[in-house]
Every structure is written in structure tokens, then in C-alpha cells.
Protein backbone atom coordinates (compact mmCIF):
# COMPACT_ATOMS: atom_id res chain seq x y z
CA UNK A 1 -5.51 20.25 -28.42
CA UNK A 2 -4.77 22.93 -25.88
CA UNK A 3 -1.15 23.14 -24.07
CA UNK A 4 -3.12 23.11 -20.88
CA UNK A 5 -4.95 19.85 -22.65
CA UNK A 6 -1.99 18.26 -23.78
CA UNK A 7 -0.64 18.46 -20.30
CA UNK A 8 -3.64 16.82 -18.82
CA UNK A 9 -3.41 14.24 -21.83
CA UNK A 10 0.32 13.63 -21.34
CA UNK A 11 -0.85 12.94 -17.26
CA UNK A 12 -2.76 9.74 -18.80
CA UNK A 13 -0.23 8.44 -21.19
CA UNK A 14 0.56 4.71 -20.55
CA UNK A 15 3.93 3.60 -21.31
CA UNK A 16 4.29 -0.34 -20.14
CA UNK A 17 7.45 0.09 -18.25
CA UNK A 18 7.81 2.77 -15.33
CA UNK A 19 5.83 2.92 -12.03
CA UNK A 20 2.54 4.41 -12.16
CA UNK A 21 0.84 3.38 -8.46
CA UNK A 22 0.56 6.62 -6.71
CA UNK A 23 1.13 5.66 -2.85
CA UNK A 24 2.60 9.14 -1.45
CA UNK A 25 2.95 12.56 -2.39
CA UNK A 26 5.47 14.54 -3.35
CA UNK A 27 6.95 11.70 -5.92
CA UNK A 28 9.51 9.40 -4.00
CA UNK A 29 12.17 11.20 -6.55
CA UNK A 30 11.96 14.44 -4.98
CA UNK A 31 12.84 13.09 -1.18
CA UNK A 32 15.90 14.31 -0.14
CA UNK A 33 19.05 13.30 2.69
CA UNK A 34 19.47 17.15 3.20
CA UNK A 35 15.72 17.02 4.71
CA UNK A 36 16.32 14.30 7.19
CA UNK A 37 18.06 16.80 9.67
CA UNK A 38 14.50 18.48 9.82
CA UNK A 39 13.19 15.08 10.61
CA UNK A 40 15.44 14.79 13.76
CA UNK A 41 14.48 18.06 15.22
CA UNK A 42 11.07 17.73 15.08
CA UNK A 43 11.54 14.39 17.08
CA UNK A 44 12.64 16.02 19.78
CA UNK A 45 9.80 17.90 20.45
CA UNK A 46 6.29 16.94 21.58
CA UNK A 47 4.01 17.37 18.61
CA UNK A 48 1.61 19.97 18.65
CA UNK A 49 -1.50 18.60 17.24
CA UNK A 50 -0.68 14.65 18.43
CA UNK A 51 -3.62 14.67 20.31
CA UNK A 52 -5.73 15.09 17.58
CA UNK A 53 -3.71 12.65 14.97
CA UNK A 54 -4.33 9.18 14.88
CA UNK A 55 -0.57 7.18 14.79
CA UNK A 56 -0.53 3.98 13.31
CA UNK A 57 2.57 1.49 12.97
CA UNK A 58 3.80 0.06 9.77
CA UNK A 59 5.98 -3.15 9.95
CA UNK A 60 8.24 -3.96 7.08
CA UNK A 61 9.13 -7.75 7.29
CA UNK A 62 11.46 -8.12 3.98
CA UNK A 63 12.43 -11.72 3.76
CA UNK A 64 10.50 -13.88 1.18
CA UNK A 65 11.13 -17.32 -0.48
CA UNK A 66 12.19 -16.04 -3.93
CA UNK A 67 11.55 -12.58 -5.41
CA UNK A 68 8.33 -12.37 -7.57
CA UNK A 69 8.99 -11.50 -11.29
CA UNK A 70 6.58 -7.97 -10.83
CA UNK A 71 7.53 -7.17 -7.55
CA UNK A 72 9.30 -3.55 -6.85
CA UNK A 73 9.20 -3.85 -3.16
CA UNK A 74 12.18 -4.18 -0.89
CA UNK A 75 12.60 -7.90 -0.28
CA UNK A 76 14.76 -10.30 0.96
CA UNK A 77 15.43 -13.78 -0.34
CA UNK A 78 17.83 -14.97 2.45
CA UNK A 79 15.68 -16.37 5.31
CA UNK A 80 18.57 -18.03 7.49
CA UNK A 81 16.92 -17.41 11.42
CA UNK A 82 19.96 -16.55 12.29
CA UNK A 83 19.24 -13.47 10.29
CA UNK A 84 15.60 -12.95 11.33
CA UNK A 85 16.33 -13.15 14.67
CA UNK A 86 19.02 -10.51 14.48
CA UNK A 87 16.14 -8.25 11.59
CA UNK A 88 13.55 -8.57 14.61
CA UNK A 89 15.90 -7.32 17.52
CA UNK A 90 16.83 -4.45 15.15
CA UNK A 91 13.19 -3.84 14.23
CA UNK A 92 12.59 -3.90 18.51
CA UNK A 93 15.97 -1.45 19.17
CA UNK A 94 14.17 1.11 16.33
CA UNK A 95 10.79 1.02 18.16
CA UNK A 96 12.58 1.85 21.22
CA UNK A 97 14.46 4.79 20.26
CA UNK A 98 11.16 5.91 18.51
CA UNK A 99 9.27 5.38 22.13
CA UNK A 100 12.02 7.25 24.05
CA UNK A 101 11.48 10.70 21.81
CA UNK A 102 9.52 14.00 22.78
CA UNK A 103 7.09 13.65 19.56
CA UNK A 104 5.95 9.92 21.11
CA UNK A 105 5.23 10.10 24.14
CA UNK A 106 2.16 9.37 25.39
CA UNK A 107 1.11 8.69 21.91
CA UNK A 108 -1.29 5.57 21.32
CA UNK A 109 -1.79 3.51 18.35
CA UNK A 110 -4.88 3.58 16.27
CA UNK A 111 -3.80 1.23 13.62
CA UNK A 112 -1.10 -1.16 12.86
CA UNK A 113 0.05 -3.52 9.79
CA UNK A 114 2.90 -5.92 8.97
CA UNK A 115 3.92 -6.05 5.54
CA UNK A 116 6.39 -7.37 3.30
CA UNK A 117 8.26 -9.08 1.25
CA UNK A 118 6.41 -12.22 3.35
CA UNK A 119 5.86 -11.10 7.23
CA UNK A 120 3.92 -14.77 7.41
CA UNK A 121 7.30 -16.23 6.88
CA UNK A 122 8.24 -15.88 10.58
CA UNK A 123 8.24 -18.56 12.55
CA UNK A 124 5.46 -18.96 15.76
CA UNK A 125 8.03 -18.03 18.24
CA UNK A 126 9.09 -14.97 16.15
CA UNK A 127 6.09 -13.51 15.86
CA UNK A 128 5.29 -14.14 19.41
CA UNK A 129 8.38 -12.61 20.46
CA UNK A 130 7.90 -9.41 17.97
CA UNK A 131 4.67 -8.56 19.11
CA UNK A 132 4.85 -9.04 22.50
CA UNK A 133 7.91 -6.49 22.61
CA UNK A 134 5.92 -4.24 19.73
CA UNK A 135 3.47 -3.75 22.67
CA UNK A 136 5.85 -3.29 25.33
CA UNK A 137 6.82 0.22 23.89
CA UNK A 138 3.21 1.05 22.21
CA UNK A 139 0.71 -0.91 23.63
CA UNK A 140 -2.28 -2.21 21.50
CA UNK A 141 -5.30 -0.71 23.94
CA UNK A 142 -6.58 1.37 21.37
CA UNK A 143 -5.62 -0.21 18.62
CA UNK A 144 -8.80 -0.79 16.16
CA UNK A 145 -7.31 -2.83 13.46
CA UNK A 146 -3.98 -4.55 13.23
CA UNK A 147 -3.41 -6.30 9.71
CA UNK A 148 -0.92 -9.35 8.93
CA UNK A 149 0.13 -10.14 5.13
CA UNK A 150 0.51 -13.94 4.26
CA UNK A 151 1.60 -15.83 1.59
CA UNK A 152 -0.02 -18.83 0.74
CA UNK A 153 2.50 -21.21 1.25
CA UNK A 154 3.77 -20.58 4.36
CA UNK A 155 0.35 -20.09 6.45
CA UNK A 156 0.33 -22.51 9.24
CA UNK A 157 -2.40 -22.75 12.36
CA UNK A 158 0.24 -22.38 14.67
CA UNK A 159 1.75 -18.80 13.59
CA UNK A 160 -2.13 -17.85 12.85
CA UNK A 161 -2.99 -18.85 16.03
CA UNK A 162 -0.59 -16.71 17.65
CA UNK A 163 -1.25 -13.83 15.91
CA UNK A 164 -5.10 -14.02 16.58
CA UNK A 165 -4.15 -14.19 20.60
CA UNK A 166 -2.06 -11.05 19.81
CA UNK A 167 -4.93 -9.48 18.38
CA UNK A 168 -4.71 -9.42 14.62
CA UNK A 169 -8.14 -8.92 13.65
CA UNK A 170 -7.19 -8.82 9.48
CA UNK A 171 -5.50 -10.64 7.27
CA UNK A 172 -4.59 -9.84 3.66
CA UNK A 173 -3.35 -12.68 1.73
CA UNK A 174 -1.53 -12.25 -1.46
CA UNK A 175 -2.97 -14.86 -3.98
CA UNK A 176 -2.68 -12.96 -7.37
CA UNK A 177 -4.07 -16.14 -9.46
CA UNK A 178 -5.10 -19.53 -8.93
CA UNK A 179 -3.90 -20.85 -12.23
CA UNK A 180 -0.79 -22.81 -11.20
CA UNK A 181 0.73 -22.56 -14.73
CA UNK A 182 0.50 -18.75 -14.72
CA UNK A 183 1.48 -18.71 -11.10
CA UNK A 184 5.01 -20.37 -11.75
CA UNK A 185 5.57 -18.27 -14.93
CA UNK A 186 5.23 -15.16 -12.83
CA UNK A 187 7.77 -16.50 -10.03
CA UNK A 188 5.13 -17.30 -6.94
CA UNK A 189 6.06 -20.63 -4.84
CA UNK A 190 2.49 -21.10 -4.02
CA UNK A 191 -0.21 -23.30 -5.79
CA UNK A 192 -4.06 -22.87 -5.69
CA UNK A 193 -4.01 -25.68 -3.28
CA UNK A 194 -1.98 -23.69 -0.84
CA UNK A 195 -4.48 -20.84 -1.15
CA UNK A 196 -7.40 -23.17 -0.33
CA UNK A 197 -5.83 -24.69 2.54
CA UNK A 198 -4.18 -21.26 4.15
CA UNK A 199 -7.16 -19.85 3.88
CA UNK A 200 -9.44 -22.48 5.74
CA UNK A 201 -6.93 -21.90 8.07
CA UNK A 202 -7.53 -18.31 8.73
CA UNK A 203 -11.85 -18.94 8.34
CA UNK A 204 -11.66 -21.53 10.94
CA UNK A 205 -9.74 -18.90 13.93
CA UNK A 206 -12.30 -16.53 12.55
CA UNK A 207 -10.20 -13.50 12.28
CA UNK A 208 -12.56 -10.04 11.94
CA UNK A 209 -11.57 -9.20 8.11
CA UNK A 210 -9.69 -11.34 5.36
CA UNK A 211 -8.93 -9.51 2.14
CA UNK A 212 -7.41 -11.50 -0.51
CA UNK A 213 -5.46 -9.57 -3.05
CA UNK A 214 -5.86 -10.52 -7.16
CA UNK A 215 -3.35 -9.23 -9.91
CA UNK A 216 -4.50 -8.33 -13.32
CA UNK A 217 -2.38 -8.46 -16.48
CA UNK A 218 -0.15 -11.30 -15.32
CA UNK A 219 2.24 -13.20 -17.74
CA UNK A 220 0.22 -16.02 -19.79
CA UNK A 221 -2.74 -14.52 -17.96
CA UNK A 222 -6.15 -14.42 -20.73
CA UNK A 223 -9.27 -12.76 -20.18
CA UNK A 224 -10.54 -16.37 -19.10
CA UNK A 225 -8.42 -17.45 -16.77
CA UNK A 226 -8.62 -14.09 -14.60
CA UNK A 227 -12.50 -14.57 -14.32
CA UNK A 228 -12.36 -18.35 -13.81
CA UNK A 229 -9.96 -17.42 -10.88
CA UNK A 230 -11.96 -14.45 -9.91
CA UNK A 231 -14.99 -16.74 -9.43
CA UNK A 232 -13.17 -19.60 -7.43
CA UNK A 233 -12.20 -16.45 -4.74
CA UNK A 234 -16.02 -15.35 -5.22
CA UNK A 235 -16.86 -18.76 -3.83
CA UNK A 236 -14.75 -18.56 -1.08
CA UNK A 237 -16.11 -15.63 -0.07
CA UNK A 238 -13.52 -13.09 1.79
CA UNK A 239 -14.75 -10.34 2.97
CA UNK A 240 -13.22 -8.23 0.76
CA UNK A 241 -11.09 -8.17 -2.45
CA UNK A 242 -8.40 -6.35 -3.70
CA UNK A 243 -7.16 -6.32 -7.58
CA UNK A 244 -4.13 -4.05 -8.60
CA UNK A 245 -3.40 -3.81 -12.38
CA UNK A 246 0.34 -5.02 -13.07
CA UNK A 247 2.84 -2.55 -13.68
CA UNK A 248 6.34 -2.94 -14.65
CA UNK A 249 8.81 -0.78 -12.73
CA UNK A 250 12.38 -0.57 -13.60
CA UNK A 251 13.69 -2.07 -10.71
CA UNK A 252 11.66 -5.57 -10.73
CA UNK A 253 13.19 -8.88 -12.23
CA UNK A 254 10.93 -8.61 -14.87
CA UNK A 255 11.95 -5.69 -16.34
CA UNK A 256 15.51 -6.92 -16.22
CA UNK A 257 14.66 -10.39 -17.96
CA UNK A 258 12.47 -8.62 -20.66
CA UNK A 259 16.32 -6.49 -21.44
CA UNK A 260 14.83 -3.35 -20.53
CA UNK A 261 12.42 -3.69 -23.82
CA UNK A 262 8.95 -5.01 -23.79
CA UNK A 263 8.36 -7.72 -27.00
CA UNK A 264 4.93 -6.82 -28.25
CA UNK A 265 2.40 -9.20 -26.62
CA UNK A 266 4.54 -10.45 -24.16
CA UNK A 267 2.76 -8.25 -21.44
CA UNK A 268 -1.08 -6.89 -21.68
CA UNK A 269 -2.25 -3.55 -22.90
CA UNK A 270 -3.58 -1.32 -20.21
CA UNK A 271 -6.50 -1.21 -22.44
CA UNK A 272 -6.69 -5.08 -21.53
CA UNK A 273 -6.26 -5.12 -18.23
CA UNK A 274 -8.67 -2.35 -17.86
CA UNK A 275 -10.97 -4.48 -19.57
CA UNK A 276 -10.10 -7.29 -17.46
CA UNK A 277 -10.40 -5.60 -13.84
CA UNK A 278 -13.71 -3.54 -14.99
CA UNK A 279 -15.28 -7.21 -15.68
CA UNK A 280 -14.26 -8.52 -12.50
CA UNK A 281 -15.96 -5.72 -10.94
CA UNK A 282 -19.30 -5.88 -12.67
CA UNK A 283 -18.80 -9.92 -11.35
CA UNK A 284 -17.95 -8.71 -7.78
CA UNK A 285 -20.77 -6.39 -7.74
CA UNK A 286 -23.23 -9.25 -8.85
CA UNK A 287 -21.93 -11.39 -5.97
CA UNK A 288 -23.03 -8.77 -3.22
CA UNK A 289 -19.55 -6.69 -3.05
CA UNK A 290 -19.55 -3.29 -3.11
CA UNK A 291 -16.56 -1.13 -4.63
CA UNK A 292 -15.09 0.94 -1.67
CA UNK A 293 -11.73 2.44 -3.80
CA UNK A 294 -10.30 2.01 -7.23
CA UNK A 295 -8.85 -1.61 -6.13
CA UNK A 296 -10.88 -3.18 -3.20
CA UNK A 297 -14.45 -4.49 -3.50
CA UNK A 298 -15.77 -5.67 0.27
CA UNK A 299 -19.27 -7.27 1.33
CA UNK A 300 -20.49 -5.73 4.52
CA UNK A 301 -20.19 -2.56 6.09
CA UNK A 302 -17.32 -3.82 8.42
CA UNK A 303 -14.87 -4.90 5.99
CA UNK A 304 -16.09 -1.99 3.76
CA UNK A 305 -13.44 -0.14 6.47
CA UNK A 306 -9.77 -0.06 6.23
CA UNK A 307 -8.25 1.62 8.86
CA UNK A 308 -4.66 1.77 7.94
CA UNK A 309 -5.60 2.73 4.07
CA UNK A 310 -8.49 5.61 5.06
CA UNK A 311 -6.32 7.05 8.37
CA UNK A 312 -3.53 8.02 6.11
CA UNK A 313 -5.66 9.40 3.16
CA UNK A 314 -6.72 11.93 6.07
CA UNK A 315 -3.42 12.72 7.42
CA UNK A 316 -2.74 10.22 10.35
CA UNK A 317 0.87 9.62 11.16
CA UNK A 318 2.66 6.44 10.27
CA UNK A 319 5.30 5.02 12.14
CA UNK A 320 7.78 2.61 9.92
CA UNK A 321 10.08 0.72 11.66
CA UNK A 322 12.43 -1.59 9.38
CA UNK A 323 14.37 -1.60 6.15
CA UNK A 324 13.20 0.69 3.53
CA UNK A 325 10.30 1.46 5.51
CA UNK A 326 8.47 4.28 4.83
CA UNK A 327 6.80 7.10 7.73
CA UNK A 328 4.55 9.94 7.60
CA UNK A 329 4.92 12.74 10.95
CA UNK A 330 3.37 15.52 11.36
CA UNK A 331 3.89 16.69 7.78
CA UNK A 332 7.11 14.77 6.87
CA UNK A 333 7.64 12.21 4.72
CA UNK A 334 10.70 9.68 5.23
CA UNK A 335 12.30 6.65 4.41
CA UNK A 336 14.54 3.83 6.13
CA UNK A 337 17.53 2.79 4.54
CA UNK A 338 16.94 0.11 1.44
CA UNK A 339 19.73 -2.32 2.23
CA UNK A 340 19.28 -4.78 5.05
CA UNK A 341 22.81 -4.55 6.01
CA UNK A 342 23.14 -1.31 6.51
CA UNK A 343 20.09 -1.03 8.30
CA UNK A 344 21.21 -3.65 11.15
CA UNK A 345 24.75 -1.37 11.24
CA UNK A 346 22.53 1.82 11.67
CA UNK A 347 20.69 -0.11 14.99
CA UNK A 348 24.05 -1.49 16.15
CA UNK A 349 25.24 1.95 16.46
CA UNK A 350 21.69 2.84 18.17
CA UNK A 351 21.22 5.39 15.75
CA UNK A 352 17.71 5.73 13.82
CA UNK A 353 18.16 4.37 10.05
CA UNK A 354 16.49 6.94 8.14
CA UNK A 355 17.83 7.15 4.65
CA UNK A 356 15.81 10.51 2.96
CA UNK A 357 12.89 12.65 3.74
CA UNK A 358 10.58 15.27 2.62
CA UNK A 359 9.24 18.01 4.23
CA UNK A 360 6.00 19.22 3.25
CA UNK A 361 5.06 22.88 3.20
CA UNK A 362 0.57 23.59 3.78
CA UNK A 363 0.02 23.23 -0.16
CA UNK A 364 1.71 20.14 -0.51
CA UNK A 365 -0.08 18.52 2.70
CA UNK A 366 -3.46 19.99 1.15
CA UNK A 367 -2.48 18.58 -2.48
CA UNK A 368 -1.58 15.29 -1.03
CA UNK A 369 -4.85 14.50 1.03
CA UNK A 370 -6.37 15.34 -2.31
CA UNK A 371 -4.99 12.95 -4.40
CA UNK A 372 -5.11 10.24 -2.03
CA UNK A 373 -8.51 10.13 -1.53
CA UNK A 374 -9.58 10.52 -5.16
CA UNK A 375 -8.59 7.10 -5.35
CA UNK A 376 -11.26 5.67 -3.16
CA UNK A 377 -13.52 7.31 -5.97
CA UNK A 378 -14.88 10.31 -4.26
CA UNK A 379 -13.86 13.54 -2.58
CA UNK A 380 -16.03 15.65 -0.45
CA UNK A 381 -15.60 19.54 -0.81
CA UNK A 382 -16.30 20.66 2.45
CA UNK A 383 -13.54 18.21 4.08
CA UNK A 384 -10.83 20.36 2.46
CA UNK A 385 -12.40 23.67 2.67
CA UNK A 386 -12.81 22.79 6.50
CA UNK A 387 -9.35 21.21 7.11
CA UNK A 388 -7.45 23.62 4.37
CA UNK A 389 -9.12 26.39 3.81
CA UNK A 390 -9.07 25.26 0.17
CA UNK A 391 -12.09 25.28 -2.67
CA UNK A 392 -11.07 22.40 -4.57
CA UNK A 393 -13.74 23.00 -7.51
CA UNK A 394 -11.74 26.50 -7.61
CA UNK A 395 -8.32 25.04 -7.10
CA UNK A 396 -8.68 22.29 -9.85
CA UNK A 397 -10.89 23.98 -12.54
CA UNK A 398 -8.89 22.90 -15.28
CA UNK A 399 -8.35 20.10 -14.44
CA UNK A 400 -11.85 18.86 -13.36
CA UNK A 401 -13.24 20.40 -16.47
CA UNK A 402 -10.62 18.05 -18.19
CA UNK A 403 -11.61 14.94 -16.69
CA UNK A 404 -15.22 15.17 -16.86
CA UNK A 405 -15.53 16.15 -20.38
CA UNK A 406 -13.51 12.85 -20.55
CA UNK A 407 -15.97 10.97 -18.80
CA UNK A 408 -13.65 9.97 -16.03
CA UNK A 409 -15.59 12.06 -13.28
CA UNK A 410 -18.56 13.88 -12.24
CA UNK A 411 -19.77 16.55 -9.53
CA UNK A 412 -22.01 15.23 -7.22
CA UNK A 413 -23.35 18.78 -4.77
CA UNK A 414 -20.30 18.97 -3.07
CA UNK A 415 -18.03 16.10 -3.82
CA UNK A 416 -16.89 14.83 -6.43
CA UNK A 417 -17.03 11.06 -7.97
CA UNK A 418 -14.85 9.08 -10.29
CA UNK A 419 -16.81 6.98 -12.73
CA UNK A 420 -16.06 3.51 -13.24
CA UNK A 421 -13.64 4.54 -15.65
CA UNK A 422 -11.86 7.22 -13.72
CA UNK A 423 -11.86 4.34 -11.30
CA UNK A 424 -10.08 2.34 -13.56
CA UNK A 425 -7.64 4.86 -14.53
CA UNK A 426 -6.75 6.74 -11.40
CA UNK A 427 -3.61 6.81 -11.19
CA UNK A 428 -3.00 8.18 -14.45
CA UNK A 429 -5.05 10.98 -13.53
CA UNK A 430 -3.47 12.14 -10.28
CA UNK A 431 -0.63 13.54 -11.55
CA UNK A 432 -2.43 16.54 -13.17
CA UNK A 433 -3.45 17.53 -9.78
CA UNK A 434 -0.06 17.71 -8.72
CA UNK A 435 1.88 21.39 -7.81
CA UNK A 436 3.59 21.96 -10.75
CA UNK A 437 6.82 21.64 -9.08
CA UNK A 438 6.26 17.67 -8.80
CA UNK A 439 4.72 17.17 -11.92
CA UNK A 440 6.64 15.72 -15.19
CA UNK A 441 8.94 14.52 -12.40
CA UNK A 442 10.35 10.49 -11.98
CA UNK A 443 7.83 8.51 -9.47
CA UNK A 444 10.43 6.79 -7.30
């Protein structure tokens, strides 16, 4: 094997513990505090090309009932109101000072999403009182999709209710399994029961799009009792369906009760759960879904859009407003500080809570785009020769001449298109597309 081979090879290697979910670009390892000054400036300016930028708003709600076993996202597990109602008036204080700056104003939201930890833990006067002040400072007039993640168990008609008046048009509910046994081994509160009465719920106020996300790979999971799950969601029939392979990242309680060492067998292969999601696929597909990225099948052409996922693969800002919340502006990346209290003590002192940022130079905007939308399968040539300036069939010749000898994509005119099992390994693959700066670098 080549060095330039081996590199590509190494790009694909599959250890079981480590992060391997490519959400941004440069690596989260490689944000700095010493950029955040850079940040602040450019605030205090109107943006140039703002106009022509869609802005969405991210959300981060972090409180939950208990922290899952595999999860690696900031979260929260004291839920006092006392608390939330003091997280929310933070949450409206950051929005404000974000409203009162150069680079927003005038600005209008395309897109907007709550997520968590468990946003659907709020009470229906909390998320009455969040939204309506949300809109106060950036109102919702242009808004074209605004999605609300739910857990199972705490899904009640009131709070949905409220959020449809608000104008939540999707909902993305985490279900994972509907095996209860493998459901409490893996540290969720909910039971299939609680799935199948949340979601009538959400079918009967007849919200625009509900997603419902799967997991593959779970603890005690088999091949069975993935597709015997898979087909009970088939027969409820969401509009769309999203299944992420489970990864093991150093910072999630499972990694810490495994004692930093995986016990053979104790968690699938990635051969498996390749296996596993490429079946459930092929099953989707025979049901009338159509695959529209590497994780998300949807039925019809409306739910085949998501607006907060396919704005940012093509550069839109993103506004994050709460604790460890992550934004994307004009070319910057940044971050909100990871620890809820000192977060609030940032807002008490009506100063913005931005922990560590990155700011990307042409290359690295054109190199993120890139990877980001490889991962909804395709990539279309004249988009970044238009938008860049960039051939990417020049750019990437190794690598692309890697990958399809592989098998894991082909050139289609002038795009390009994963095959089902470039879909399947993605993520592994992005990295060799990387500046060589980033590459062989820690994710997060």
C-alpha cells in the first residue's frame, strides 16, 4: 500500500471508542479562546453579505431526566423550575444582546430548532413564555421550518399544543428502540408505550413533519430486535426517519462504566451495525421512503426537506443561544460555555458566554461545505466551482480515486455520489478530505 493509500486507509480505521460523527469543520479540537476576540469584532459590524445568508436559530435546552448511557451531549440532570426559569431568562438576556449588535440587525430568520438534552421537558407555560420572547427580538415571519425535540416520556397535548400555536411545524422525537429491555439497559426513562402514546399526540395536532430518530448498535441490541422495532415505526408511519450508528465517545457514561476498555462483545462491530442500518434501509426503501442523507430516510417530497440540516451544509449562519451551544457567522465557528453555571454568571454580568471559536480562512469555508454535503450522498461540481472557484474532481484526485476504487463512490457528469456503502461509512471517509492541517487531529 501507498503512503498516500495508507493515509486514506488510516481515514477509515474504526476504533470502538472515540467520536467519529463529523458535525463541523475544522475538528472541535482545533477551536481556540484566542479566536473569540475576532468573534466580537465582527459583531459589531453589519455583515457584508447578510442579505444574501439565510440565519437560522439553534436552541440548546440541556436539562433531561437522567443522562443516557451513549450520550456525549451537554446535558443537565437537575430539572428544579426554579432553575429553568432562571436557564430561560438567561437564554432571553443572550438573544437580546445578540439582537442589539451591528451584524443582526435587520436580519430575519429562515430556520429555527430547539434541541437538547430534552427541550420537551419544559413545562406549557415555559415554552409559551420562551417563544413568545424568542420572537420579540427575531420574529418568526419568515421563518420556514421551526423544529422541537421530544422525548417520549414527557410529551403532553398541552406543551404540544402550545408549540403548534407558536408555529412549530416539525417534530423530531428521540425513540432509539422500542424494546423496553434494551431501552433500560441503555439508560432511557421511556417505554414503547410512551412512544405510541406521544406520538398520537403529535399525529392528532397534525404538525407539518415528524421525524423519529432510531439508534443502531445499542447494548443487548440483536440484528432482530432492531428490525422488529424498525417495522413497528414503519407502521406508524412518520414522515421521515433518522438512524445514527452508536458511537462511544470518551466523555459519555458509557465509556466511563466500560473502565475506559471495551470487553469484546459487549458493544457491536461497526461491521454489525453497518449490517444492521444497511438492512433497515433496504426495509425503509420497500415501505415507500426514500434515502435523502447517510442517516434520514423520508416519504414525500416535503419531509424529504430539512431546512436547518441543508441551510448549514450551504453556509447559512447559525445563531446558538445557551450552554455549550454551538454558532456559525459569517465564516466563524464558536462555542458557548459547557457548564450551566457559568453560563448563567456570564448573562448576569450581561456579557455574551462564548467559550472558544474558530476562524475560518476561504479554503477552510470551501473544505467545509464539501464535507458536509458529502454526507447527504452527493455533491454537485458546479456548486463549488460557482461559489469557490474550486474544481473539486481536481482538488480531491487522490482521494476520489481512493474511494471509488473502494467502491464507496462514483462520478455521476458533474457530481459525485456515495454508494450505499460510502453511505454507510461516511464519516470515516471525510477526514481524508480534510486540509492537512486538521487531519490526524482529536475530533472534539
Amino acid at each position: 500500500m501507498s503512503q498516500s493509500s495508507r493515509t486514506l486507509h488510516d481515514g477509515i480505521d474504526e476504533p470502538l471508542a472515540g467520536n467519529y460523527f463529523v458535525s463541523a469543520y475544522p475538528p472541535f479540537s482545533c477551536w481556540k479562546k484566542e479566536h473569540v476576540p475576532q468573534l466580537e469584532s465582527k459583531l459589531e459590524a453589519p455583515l457584508v453579505a447578510a442579505g444574501d445568508t439565510p440565519l437560522g436559530l439553534y436552541v440548546h435546552i440541556p436539562f433531561c431526566d437522567v443522562r443516557c448511557m451513549y450520550c456525549y451531549y451537554f446535558s443537565h440532570a437537575n430539572k428544579s423550575p426554579e432553575l429553568i426559569e432562571g436557564y430561560i431568562d438567561a437564554l432571553i438576556k443572550e438573544l437580546a444582546i445578540y439582537r442589539a449588535k451591528p451584524s443582526f440587525a435587520n436580519r430575519d430568520l429562515s430556520f429555527v430548532y430547539f434541541g437538547g438534552g430534552t427541550p420537551s421537558i419544559l413545562s406549557e407555560q415555559q415554552i409559551h413564555k420562551l417563544l413568545a420572547k424568542l420572537k420579540t427580538f427575531f420574529p418568526w415571519t419568515k421563518v420556514e421550518e421551526a423544529t422541537f425535540e421530544c422525548a417520549p416520556k414527557s410529551v403532553t397535548e398541552p406543551k404540544l399544543r402550545a408549540l403548534r400555536e407558536a408555529g412549530v411545524t416539525r417534530i423530531s422525537m428521540g425513540v432509539q428502540q422500542l424494546n423496553d429491555a434494551i431501552l433500560k439497559q441503555n439508560g432511557r426513562v421511556h417505554l414503547a408505550s410512551d412512544v405510541e402514546r406521544a406520538y398520537a399526540i403529535i399525529r392528532r395536532l397534525d404538525f407539518e413533519v415528524v421525524n423519529i430518530d432510531l439508534m443502531v448498535g445499542l447494548i443487548g441490541e440483536s440484528d432482530e430486535s432492531f428490525m422488529e422495532s424498525l417495522e413497528r415505526i414503519i407502521q406508524m408511519n412518520p414522515d421521515s426517519v433518522t438512524i445514527y450508528q452508536l458511537e462511544l465517545p470518551l466523555n459519555t457514561p458509557l465509556y466511563r462504566v466500560l473502565n475506559k476498555s471495551v470487553p469484546a462483545g459487549a458493544l457491536a462491530t461497526w461491521e454489525v451495525k453497518r449490517s444492521r442500518l444497511a438492512n433497515g434501509f433496504a426495509r425503509l426503501e420497500a415501505a415507500g421512503y426514500q434515502l435523502r442523507s447517510a442517516y434520514t430516510a423520508a416519504r414525500s417530497s416535503k419531509s424529504q426537506k430539512f431546512v436547518y440540516q441543508d441551510a448549514q451544509y450551504c453556509g447559512a449562519d447559525l445563531l446558538g443561544i445557551g450552554a455549550s451551544a454551538f454558532s456559525y457567522i459569517d465564516g466563524i465557528h464558536s462555542q458557548n460555555l459547557a457548564s450551566l453555571e457559568a453560563y448563567l454568571q456570564r448573562l448576569e454580568e450581561n456579557r455574551l458566554p462564548t467559550d472558544r471559536a474558530y476562524v475560518l480562512n476561504e479554503d477552510e469555508r470551501f473544505t467545509r461545505e464539501f464535507v458536509l454535503q458529502l454526507k447527504l450522498g452527493r455533491v454537485h461540481g458546479n456548486y463549488f466551482r460557482q461559489k469557490f472557484h474550486v474544481d473539486i474532481f481536481e482538488r480531491f484526485v487522490g482521494p476520489l480515486t481512493y474511494f471509488s476504487n473502494q467502491g464507496l463512490l462514483t462520478r455521476n457528469g458533474d457530481g459525485l455520489v456515495l454508494t450505499r456503502e460510502g453511505l454507510l461509512r461516511v464519516d470515516r471517509m471525510l477526514p481524508a478530505f480534510y486540509l492537512p492541517g486538521h487531519q490526524h487531529v482529536r475530533y472534539s
